[in-house]
N, C-alpha and C. Protein backbone atom coordinates (compact mmCIF):
# COMPACT_ATOMS: atom_id res chain seq x y z
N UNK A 1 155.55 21.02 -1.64
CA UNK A 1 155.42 20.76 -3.05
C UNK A 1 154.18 19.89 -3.28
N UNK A 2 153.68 20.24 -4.34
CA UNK A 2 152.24 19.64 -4.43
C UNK A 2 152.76 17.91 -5.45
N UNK A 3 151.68 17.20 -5.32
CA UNK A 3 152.06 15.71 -5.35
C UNK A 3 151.09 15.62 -6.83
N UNK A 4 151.74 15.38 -7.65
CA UNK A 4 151.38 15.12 -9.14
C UNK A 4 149.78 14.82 -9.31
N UNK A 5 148.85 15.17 -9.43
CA UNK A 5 147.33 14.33 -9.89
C UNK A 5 147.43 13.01 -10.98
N UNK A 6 147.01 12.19 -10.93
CA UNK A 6 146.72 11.15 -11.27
C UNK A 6 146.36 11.25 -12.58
N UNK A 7 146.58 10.52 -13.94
CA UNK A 7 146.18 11.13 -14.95
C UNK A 7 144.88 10.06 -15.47
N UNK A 8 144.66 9.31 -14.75
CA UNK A 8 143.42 8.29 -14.91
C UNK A 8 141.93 9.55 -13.78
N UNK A 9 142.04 10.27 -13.60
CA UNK A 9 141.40 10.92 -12.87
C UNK A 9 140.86 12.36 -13.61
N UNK A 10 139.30 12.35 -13.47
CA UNK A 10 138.91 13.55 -14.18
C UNK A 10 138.94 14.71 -13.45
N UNK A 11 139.19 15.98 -13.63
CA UNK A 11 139.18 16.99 -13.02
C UNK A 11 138.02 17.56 -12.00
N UNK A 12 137.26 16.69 -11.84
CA UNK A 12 136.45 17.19 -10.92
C UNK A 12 135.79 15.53 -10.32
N UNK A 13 137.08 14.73 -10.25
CA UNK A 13 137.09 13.58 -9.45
C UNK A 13 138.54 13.85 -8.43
N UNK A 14 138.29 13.36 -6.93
CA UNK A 14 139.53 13.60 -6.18
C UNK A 14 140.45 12.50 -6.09
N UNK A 15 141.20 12.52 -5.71
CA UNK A 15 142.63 11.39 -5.63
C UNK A 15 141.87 10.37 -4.53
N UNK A 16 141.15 10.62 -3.48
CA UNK A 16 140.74 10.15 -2.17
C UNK A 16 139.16 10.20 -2.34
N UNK A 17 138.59 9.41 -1.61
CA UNK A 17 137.38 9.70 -1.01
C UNK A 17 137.06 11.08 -0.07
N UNK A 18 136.04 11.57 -0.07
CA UNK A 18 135.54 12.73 0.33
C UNK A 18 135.36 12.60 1.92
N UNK A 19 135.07 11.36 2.20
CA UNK A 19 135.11 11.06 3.49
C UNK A 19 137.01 10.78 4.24
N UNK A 20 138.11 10.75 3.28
CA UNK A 20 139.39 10.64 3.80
C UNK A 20 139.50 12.07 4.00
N UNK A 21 138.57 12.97 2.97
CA UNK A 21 138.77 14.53 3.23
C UNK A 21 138.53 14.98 4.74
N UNK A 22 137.38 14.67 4.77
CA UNK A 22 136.87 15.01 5.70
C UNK A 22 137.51 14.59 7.11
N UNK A 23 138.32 13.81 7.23
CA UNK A 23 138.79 12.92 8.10
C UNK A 23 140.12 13.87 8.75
N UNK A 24 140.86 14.35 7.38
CA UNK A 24 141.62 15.48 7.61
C UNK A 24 142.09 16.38 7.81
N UNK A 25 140.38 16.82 7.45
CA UNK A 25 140.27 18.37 7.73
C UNK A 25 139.93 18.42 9.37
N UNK A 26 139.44 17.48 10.33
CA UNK A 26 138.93 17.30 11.19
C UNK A 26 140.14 16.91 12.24
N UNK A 27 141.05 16.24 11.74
CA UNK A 27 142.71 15.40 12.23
C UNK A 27 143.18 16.89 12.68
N UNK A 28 143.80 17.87 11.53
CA UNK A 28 144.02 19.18 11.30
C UNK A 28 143.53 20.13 12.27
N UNK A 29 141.91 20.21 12.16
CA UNK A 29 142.00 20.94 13.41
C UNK A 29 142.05 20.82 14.54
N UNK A 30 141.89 19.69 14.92
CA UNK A 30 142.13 18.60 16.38
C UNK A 30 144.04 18.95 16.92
N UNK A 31 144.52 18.53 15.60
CA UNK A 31 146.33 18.82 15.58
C UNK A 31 146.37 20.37 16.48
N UNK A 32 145.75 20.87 16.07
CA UNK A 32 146.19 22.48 15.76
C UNK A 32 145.08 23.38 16.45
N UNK A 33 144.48 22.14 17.87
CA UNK A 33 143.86 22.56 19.37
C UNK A 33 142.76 23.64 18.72
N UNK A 34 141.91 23.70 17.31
CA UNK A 34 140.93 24.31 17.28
C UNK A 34 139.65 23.76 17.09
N UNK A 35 138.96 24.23 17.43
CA UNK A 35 137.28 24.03 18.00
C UNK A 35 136.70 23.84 16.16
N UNK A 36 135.96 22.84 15.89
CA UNK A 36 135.36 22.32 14.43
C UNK A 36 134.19 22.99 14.68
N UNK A 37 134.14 24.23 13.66
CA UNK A 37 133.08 25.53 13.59
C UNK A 37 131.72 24.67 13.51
N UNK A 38 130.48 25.36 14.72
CA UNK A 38 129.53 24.42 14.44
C UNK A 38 128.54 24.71 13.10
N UNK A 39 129.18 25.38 12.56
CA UNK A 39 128.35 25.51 11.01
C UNK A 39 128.89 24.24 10.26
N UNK A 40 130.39 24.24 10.33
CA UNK A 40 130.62 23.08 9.54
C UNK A 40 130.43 21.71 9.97
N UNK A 41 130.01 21.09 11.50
CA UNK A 41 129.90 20.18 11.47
C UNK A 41 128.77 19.70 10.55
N UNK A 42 127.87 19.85 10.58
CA UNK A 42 126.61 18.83 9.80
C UNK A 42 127.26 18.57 8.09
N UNK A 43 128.11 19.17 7.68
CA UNK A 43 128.98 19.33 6.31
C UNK A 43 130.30 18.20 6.35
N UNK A 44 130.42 18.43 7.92
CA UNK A 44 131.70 17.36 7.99
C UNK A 44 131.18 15.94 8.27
N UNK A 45 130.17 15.80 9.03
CA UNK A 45 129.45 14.23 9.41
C UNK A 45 128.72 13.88 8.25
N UNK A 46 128.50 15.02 7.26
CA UNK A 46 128.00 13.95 5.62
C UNK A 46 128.89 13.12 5.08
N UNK A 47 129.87 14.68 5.24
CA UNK A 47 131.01 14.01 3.83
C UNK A 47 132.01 12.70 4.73
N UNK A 48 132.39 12.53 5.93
CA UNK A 48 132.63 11.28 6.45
C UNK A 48 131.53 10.13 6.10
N UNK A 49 130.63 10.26 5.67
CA UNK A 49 129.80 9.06 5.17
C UNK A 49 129.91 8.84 3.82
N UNK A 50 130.63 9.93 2.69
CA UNK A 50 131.09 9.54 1.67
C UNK A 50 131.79 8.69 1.32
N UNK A 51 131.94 7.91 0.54
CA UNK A 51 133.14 6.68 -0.05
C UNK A 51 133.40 7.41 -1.56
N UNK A 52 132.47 8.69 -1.63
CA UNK A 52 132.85 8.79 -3.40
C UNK A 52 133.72 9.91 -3.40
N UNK A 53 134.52 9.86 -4.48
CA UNK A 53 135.24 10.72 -4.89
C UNK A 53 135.24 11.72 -5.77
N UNK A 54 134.23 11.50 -6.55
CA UNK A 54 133.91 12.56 -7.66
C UNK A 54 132.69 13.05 -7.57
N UNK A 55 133.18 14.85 -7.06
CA UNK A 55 132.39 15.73 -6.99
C UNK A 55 131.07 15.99 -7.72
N UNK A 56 130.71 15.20 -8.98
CA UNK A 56 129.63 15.16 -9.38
C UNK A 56 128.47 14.14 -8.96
N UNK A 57 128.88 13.61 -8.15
CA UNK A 57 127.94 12.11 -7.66
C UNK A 57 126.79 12.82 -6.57
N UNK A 58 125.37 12.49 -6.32
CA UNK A 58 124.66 12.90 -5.53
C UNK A 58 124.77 12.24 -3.94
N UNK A 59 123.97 13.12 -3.06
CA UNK A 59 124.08 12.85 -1.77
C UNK A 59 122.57 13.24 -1.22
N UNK A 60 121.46 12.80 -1.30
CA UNK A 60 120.26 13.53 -1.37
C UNK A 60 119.88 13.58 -2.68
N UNK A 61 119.34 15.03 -2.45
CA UNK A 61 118.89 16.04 -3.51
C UNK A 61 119.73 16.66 -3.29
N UNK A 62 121.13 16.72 -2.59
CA UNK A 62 122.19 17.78 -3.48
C UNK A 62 123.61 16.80 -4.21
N UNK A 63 124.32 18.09 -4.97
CA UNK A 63 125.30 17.34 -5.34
C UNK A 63 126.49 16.84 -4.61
N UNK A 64 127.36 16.18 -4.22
CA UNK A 64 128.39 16.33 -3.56
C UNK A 64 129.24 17.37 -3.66
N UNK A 65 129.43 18.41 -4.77
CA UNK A 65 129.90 19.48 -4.78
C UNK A 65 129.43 20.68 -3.79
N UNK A 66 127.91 20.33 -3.29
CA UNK A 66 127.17 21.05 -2.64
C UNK A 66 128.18 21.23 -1.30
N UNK A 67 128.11 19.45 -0.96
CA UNK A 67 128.22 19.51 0.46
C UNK A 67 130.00 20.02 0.76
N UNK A 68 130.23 19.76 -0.05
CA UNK A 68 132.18 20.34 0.15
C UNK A 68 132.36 21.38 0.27
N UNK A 69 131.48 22.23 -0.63
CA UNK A 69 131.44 23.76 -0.99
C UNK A 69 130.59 24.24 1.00
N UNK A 70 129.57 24.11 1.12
CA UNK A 70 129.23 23.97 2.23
C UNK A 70 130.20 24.27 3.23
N UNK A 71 130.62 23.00 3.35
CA UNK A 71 132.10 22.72 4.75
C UNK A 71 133.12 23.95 4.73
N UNK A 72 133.70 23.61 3.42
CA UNK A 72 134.73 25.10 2.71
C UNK A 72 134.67 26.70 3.11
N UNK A 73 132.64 26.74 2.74
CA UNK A 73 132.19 27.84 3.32
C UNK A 73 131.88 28.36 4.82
N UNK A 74 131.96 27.20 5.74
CA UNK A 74 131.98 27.35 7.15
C UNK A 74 133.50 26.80 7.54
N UNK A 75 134.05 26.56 6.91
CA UNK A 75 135.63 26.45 7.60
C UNK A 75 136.57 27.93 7.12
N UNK A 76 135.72 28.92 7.07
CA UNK A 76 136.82 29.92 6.55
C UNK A 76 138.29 30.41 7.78
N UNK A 77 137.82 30.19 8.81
CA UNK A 77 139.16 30.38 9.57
C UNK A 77 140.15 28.83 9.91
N UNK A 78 139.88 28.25 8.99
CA UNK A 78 140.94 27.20 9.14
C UNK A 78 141.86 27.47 8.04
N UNK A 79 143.20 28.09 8.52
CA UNK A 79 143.88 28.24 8.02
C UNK A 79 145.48 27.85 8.11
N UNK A 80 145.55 26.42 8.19
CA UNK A 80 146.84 25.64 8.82
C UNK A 80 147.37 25.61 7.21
N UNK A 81 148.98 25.34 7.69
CA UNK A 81 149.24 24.79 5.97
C UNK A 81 148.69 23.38 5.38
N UNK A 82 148.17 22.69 5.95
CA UNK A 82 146.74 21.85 5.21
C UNK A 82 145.58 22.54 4.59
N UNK A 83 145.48 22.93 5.79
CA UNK A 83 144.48 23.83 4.91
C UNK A 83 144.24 24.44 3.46
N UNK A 84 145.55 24.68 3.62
CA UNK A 84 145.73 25.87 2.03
C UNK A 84 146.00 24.99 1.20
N UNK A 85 146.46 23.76 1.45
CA UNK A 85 146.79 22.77 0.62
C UNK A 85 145.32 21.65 0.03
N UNK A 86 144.74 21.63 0.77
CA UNK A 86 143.00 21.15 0.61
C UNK A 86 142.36 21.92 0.00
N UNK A 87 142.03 23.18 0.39
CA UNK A 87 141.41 24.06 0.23
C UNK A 87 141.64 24.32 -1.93
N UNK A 88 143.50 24.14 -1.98
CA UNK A 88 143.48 24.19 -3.15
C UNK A 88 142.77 23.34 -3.86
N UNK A 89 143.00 21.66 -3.55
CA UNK A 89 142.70 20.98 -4.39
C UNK A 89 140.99 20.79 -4.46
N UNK A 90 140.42 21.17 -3.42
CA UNK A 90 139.10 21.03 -3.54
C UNK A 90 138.48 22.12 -4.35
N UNK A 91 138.87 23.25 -4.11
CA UNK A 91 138.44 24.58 -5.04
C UNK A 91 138.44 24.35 -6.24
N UNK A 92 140.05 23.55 -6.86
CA UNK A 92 139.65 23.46 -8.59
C UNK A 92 139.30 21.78 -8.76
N UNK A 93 138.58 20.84 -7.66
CA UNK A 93 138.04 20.08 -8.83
C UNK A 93 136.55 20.36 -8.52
N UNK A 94 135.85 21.44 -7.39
CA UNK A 94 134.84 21.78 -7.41
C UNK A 94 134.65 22.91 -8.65
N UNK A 95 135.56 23.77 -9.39
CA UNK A 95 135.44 24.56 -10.74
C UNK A 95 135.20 23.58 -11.81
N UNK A 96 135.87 22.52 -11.73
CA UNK A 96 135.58 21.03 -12.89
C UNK A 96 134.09 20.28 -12.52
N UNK A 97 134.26 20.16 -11.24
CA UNK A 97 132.01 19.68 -11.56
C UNK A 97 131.35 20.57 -11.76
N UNK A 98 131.38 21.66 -11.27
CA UNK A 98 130.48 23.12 -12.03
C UNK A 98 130.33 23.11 -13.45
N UNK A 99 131.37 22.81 -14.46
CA UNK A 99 131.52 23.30 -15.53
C UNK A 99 131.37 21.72 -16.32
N UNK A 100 130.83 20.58 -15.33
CA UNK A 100 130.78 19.66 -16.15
C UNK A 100 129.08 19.06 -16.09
N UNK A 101 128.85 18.19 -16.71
CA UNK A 101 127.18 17.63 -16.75
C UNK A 101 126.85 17.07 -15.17
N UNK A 102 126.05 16.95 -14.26
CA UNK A 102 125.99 16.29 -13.02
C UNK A 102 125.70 15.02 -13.15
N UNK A 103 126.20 14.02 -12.58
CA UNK A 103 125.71 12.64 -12.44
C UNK A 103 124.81 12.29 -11.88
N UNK A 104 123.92 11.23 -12.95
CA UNK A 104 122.54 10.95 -12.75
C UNK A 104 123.00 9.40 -12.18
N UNK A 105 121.97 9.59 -10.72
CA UNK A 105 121.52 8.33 -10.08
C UNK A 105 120.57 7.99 -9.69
């Protein structure tokens, strides 16, 4: 069962830091004795340097939506029930920074 979203939280801000994401997705496949695709590492050692949570904040010259979308796109065979459960929540608050203004820093 999925765990209520926060209602102080904008839709394309996460409950966690991007770097607790990352932490999990990495726990997950470690759990579940599979090899961290080497496309996605350089996607996973960013977003562990994240502290931010909302997908519109920069990292470079890209957005943090970049780099999630990235990871997402080289983790396609991780498919644990975390997975599907991440995978959800990152998919729609990455549809909410798409469709919102990007944050200027």
């Amino acid at each position: 069962m999925d765990t209520p979203r926060p209602q102080h939280l904008a839709a394309h801000e996460l409950d966690r830091p991007v770097a607790d994401i990352a932490g999990l997705i990495i726990d997950d496949l470690t759990w579940h004795e599979r090899p961290i695709p080497a496309a996605a590492e350089p996607y996973l050692h960013t977003m562990l340097g994240l502290s931010t949570s909302d997908l519109r904040d920069r990292y470079g010259h890209a957005r943090v939506a970049d780099v999630v979308r990235g990871a997402l796109d080289a983790l396609d065979g991780w498919t644990s029930p975390t997975a599907v459960h991440v995978r959800h929540e990152l998919r729609a608050a990455l549809l909410a920074a798409d469709e919102t203004t990007p944050h200027r820093t």
